[in-house]
PDB file of N, CA and C in Angstrom:
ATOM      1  N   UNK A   1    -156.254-289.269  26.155  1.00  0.00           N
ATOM      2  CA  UNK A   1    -156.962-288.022  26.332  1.00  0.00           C
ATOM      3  C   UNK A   1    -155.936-286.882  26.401  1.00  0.00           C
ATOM      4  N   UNK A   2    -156.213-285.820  25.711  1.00  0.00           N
ATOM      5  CA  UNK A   2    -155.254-284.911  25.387  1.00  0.00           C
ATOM      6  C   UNK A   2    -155.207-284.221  27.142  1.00  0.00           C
ATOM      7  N   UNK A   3    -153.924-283.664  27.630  1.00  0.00           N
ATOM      8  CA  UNK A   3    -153.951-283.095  28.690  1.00  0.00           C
ATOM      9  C   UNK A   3    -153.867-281.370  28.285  1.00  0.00           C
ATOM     10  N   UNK A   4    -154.499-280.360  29.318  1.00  0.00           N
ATOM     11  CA  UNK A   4    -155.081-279.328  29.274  1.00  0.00           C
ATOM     12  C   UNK A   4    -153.771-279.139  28.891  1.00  0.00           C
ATOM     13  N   UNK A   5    -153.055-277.615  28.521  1.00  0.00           N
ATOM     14  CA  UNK A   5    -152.135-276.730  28.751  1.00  0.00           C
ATOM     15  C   UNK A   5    -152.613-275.497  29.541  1.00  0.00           C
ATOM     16  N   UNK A   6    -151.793-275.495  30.589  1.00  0.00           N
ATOM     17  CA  UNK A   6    -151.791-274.668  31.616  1.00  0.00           C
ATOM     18  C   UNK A   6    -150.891-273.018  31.325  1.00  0.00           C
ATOM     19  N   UNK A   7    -151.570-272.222  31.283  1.00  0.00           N
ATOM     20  CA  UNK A   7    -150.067-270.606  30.991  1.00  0.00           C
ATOM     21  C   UNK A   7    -150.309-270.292  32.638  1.00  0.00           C
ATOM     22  N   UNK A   8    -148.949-270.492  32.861  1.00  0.00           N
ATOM     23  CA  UNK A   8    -147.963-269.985  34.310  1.00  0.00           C
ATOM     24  C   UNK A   8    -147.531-268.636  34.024  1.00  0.00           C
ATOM     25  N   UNK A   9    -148.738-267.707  35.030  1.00  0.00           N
ATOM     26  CA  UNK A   9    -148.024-265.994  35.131  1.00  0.00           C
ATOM     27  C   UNK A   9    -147.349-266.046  36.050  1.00  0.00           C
ATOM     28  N   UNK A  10    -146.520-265.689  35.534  1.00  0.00           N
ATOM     29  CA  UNK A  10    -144.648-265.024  36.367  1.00  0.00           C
ATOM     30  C   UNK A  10    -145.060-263.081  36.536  1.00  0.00           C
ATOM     31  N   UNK A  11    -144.715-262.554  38.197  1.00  0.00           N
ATOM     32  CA  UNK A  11    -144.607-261.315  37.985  1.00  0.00           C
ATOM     33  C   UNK A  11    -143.200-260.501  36.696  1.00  0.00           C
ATOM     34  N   UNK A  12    -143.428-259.453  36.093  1.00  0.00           N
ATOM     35  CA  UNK A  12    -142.544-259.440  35.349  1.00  0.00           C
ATOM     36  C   UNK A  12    -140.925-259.336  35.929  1.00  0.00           C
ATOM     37  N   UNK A  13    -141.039-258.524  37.408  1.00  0.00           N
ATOM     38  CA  UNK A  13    -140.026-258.203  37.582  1.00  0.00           C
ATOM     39  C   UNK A  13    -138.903-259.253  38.711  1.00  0.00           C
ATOM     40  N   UNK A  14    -139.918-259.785  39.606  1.00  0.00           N
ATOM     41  CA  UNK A  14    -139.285-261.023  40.353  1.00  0.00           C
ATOM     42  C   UNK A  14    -139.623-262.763  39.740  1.00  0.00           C
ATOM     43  N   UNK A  15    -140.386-262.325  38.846  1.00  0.00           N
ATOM     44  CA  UNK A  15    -141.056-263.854  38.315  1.00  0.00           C
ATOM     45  C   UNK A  15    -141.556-264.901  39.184  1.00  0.00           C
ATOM     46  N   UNK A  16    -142.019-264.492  40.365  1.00  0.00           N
ATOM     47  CA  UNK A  16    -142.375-265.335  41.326  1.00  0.00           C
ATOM     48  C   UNK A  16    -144.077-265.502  40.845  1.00  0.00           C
ATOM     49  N   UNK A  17    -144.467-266.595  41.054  1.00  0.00           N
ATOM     50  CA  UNK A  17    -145.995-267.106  39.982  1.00  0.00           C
ATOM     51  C   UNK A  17    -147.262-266.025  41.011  1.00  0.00           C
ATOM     52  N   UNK A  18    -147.620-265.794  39.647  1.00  0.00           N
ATOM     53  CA  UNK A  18    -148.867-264.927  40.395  1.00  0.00           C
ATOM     54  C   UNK A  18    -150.262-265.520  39.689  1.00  0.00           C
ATOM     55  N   UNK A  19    -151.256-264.809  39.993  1.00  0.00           N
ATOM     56  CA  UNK A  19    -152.345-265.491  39.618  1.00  0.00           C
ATOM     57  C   UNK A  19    -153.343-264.269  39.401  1.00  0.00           C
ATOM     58  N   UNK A  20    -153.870-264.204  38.305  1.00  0.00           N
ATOM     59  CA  UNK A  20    -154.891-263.259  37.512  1.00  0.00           C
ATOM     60  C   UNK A  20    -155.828-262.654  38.131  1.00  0.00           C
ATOM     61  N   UNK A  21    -156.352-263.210  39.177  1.00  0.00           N
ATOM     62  CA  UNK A  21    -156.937-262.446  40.321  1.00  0.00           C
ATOM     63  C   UNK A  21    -156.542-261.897  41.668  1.00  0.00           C
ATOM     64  N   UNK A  22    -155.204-261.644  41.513  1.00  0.00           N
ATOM     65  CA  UNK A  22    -154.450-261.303  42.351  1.00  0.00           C
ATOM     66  C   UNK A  22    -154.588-259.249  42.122  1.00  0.00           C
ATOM     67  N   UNK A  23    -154.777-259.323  43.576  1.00  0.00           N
ATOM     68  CA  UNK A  23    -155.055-257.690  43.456  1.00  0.00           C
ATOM     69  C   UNK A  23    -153.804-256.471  43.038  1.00  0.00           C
ATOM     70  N   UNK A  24    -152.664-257.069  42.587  1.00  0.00           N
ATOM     71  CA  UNK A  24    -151.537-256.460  42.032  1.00  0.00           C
ATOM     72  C   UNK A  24    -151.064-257.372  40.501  1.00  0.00           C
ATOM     73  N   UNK A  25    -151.704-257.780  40.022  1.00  0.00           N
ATOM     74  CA  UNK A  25    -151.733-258.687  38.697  1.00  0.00           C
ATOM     75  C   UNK A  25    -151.433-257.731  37.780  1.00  0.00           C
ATOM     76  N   UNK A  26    -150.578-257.766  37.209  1.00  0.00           N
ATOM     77  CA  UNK A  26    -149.553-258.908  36.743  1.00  0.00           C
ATOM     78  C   UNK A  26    -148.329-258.983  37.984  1.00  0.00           C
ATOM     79  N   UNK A  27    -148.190-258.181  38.353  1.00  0.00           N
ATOM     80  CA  UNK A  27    -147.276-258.285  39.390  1.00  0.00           C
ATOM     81  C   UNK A  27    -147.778-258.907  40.996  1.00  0.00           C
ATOM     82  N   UNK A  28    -146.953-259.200  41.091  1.00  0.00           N
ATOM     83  CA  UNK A  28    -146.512-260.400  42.682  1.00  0.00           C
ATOM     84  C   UNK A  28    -147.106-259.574  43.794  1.00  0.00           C
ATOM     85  N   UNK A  29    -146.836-258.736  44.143  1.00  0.00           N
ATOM     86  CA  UNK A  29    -146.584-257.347  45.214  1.00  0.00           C
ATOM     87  C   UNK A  29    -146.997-256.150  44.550  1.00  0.00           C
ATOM     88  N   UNK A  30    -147.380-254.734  45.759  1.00  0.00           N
ATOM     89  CA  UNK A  30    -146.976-253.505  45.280  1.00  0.00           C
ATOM     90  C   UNK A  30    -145.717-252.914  44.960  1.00  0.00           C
ATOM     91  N   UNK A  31    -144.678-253.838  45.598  1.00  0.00           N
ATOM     92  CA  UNK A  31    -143.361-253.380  45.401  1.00  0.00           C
ATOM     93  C   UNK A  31    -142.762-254.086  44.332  1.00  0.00           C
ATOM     94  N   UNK A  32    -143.551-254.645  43.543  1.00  0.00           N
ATOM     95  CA  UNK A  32    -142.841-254.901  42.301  1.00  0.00           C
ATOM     96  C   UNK A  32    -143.385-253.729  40.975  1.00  0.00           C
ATOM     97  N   UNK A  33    -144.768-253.961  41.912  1.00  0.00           N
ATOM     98  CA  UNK A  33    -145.691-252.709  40.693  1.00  0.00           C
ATOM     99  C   UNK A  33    -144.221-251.184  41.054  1.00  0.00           C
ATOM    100  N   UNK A  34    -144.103-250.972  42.666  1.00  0.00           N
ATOM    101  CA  UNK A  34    -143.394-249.746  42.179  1.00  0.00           C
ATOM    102  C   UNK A  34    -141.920-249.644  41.784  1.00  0.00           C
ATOM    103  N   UNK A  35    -141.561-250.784  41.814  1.00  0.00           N
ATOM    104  CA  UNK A  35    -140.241-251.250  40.746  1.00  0.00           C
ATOM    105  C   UNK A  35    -140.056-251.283  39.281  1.00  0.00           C
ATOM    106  N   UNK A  36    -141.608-251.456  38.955  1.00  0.00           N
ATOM    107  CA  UNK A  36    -141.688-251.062  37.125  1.00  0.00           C
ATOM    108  C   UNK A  36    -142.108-249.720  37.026  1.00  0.00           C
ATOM    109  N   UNK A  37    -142.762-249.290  38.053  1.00  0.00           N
ATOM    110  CA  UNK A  37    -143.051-247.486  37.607  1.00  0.00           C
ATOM    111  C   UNK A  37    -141.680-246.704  37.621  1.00  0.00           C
ATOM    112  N   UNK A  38    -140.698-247.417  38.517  1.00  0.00           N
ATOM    113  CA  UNK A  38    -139.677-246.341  38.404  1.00  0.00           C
ATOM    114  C   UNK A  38    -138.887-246.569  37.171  1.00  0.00           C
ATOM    115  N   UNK A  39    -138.835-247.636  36.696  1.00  0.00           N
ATOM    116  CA  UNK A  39    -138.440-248.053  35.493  1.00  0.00           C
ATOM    117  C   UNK A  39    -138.711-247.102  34.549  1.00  0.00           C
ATOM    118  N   UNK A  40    -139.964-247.142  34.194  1.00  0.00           N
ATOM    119  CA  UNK A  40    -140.876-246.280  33.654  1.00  0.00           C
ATOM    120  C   UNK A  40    -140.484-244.915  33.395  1.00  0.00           C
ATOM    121  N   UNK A  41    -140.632-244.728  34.712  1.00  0.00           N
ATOM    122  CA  UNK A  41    -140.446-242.774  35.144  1.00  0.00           C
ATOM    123  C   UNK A  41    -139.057-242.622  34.450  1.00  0.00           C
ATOM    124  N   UNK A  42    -137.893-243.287  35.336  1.00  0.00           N
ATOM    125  CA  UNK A  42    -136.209-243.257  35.197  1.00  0.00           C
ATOM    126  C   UNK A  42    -135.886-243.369  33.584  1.00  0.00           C
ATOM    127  N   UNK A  43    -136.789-243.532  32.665  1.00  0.00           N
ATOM    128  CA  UNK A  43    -136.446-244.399  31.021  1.00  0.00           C
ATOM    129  C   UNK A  43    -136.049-245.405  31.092  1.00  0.00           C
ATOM    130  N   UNK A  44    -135.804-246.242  31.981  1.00  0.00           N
ATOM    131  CA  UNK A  44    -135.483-247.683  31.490  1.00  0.00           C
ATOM    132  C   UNK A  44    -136.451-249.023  30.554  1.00  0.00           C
ATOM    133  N   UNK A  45    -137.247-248.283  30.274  1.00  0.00           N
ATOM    134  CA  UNK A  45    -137.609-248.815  29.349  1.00  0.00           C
ATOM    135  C   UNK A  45    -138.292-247.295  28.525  1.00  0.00           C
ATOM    136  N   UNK A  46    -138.580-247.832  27.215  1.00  0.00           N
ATOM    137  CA  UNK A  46    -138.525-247.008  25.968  1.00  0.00           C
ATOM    138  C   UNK A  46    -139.444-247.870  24.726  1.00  0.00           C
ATOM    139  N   UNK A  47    -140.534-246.981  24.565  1.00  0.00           N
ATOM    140  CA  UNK A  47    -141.242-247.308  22.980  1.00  0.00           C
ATOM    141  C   UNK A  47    -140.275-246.729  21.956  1.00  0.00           C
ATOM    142  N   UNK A  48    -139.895-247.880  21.057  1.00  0.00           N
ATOM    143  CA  UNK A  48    -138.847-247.156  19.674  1.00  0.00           C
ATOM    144  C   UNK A  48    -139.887-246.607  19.036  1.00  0.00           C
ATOM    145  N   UNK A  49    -139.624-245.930  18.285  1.00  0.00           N
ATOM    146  CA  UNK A  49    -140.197-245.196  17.084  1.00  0.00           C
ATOM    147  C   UNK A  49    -139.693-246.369  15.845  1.00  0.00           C
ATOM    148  N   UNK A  50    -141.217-246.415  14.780  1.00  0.00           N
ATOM    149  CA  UNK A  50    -140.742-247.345  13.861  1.00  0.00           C
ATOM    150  C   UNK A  50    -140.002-247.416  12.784  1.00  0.00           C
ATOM    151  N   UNK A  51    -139.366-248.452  12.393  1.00  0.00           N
ATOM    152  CA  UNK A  51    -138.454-248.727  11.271  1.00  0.00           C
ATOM    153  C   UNK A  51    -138.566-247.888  10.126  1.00  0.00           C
ATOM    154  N   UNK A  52    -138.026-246.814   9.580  1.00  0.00           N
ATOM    155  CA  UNK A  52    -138.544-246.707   7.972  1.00  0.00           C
ATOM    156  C   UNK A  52    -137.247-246.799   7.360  1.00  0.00           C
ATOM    157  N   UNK A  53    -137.662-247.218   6.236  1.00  0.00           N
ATOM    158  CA  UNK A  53    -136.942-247.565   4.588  1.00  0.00           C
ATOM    159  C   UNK A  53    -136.256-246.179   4.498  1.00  0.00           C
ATOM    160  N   UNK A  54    -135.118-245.761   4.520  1.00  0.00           N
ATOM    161  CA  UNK A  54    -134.741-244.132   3.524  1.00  0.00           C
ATOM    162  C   UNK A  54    -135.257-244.630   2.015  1.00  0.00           C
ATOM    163  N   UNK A  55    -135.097-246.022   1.368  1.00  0.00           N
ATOM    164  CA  UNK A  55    -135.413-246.024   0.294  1.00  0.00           C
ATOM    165  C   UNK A  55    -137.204-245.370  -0.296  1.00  0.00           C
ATOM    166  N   UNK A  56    -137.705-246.277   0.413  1.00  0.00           N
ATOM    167  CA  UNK A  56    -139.471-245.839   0.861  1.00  0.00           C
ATOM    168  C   UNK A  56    -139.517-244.701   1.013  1.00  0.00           C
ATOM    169  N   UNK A  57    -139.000-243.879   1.373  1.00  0.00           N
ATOM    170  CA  UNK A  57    -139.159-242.440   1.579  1.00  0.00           C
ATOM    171  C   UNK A  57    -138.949-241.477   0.771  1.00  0.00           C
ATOM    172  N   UNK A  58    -137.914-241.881  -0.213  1.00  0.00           N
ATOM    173  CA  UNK A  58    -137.257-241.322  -1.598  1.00  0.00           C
ATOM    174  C   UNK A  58    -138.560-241.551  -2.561  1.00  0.00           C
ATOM    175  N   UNK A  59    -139.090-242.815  -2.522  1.00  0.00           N
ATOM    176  CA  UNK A  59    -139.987-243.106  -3.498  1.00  0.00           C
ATOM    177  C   UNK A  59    -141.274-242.373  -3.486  1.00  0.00           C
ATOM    178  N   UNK A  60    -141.411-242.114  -1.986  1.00  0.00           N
ATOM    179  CA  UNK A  60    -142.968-241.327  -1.912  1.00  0.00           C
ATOM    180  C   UNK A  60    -142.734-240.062  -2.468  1.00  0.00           C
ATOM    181  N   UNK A  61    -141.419-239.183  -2.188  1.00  0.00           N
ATOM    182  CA  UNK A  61    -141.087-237.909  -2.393  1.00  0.00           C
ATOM    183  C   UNK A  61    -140.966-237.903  -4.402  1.00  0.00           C
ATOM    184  N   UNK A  62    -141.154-238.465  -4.565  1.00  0.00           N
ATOM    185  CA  UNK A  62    -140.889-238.728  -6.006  1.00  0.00           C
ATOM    186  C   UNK A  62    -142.096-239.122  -7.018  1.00  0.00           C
ATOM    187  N   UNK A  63    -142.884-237.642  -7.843  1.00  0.00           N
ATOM    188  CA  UNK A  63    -144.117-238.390  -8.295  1.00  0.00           C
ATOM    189  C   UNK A  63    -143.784-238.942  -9.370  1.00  0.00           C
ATOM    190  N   UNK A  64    -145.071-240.104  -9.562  1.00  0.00           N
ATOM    191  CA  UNK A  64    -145.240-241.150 -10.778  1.00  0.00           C
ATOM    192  C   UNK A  64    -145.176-240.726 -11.720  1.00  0.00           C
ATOM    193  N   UNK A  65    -144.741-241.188 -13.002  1.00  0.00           N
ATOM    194  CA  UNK A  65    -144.548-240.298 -14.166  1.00  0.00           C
ATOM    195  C   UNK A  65    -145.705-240.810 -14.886  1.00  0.00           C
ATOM    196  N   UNK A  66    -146.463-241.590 -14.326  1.00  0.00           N
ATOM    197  CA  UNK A  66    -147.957-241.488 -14.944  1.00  0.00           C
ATOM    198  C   UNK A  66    -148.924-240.836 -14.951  1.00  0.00           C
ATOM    199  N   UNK A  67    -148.289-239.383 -14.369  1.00  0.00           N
ATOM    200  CA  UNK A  67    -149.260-238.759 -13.316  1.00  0.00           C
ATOM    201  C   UNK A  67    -150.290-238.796 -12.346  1.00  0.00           C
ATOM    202  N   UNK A  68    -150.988-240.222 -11.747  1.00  0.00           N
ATOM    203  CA  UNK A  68    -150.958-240.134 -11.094  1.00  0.00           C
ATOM    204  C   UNK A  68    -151.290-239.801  -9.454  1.00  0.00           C
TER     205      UNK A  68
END
């Protein structure tokens, strides 16, 4: 008989196991929640802006000679 697979939540910042109905979920504590806000606030973490091609970019700027 196949056995279940279980996913083990870890808070992100101490990784100590938390559980989905935990009233600070994903995190362990409030003091982990305010350990990622300062993160947050301070920039330590950062959304990149996405990848582009310079090539891709040449090509759009450039009309089809099929017109197009």
């Amino acid at each position: 008989m196949p056995r279940k697979s279980t996913i083990r939540l870890r808070c992100p910042i101490c990784k100590k196991a938390t559980k989905a109905t935990d009233p600070d979920f994903p995190f362990c504590s409030d003091h982990c929640r305010q350990i990622d806000l300062g993160k947050w606030a301070s920039g330590g973490y950062v959304i990149s802006s996405p990848v582009t091609d310079a090539e891709e970019a040449v090509r759009q700027d450039i009309p089809d000679e099929d017109g197009d």
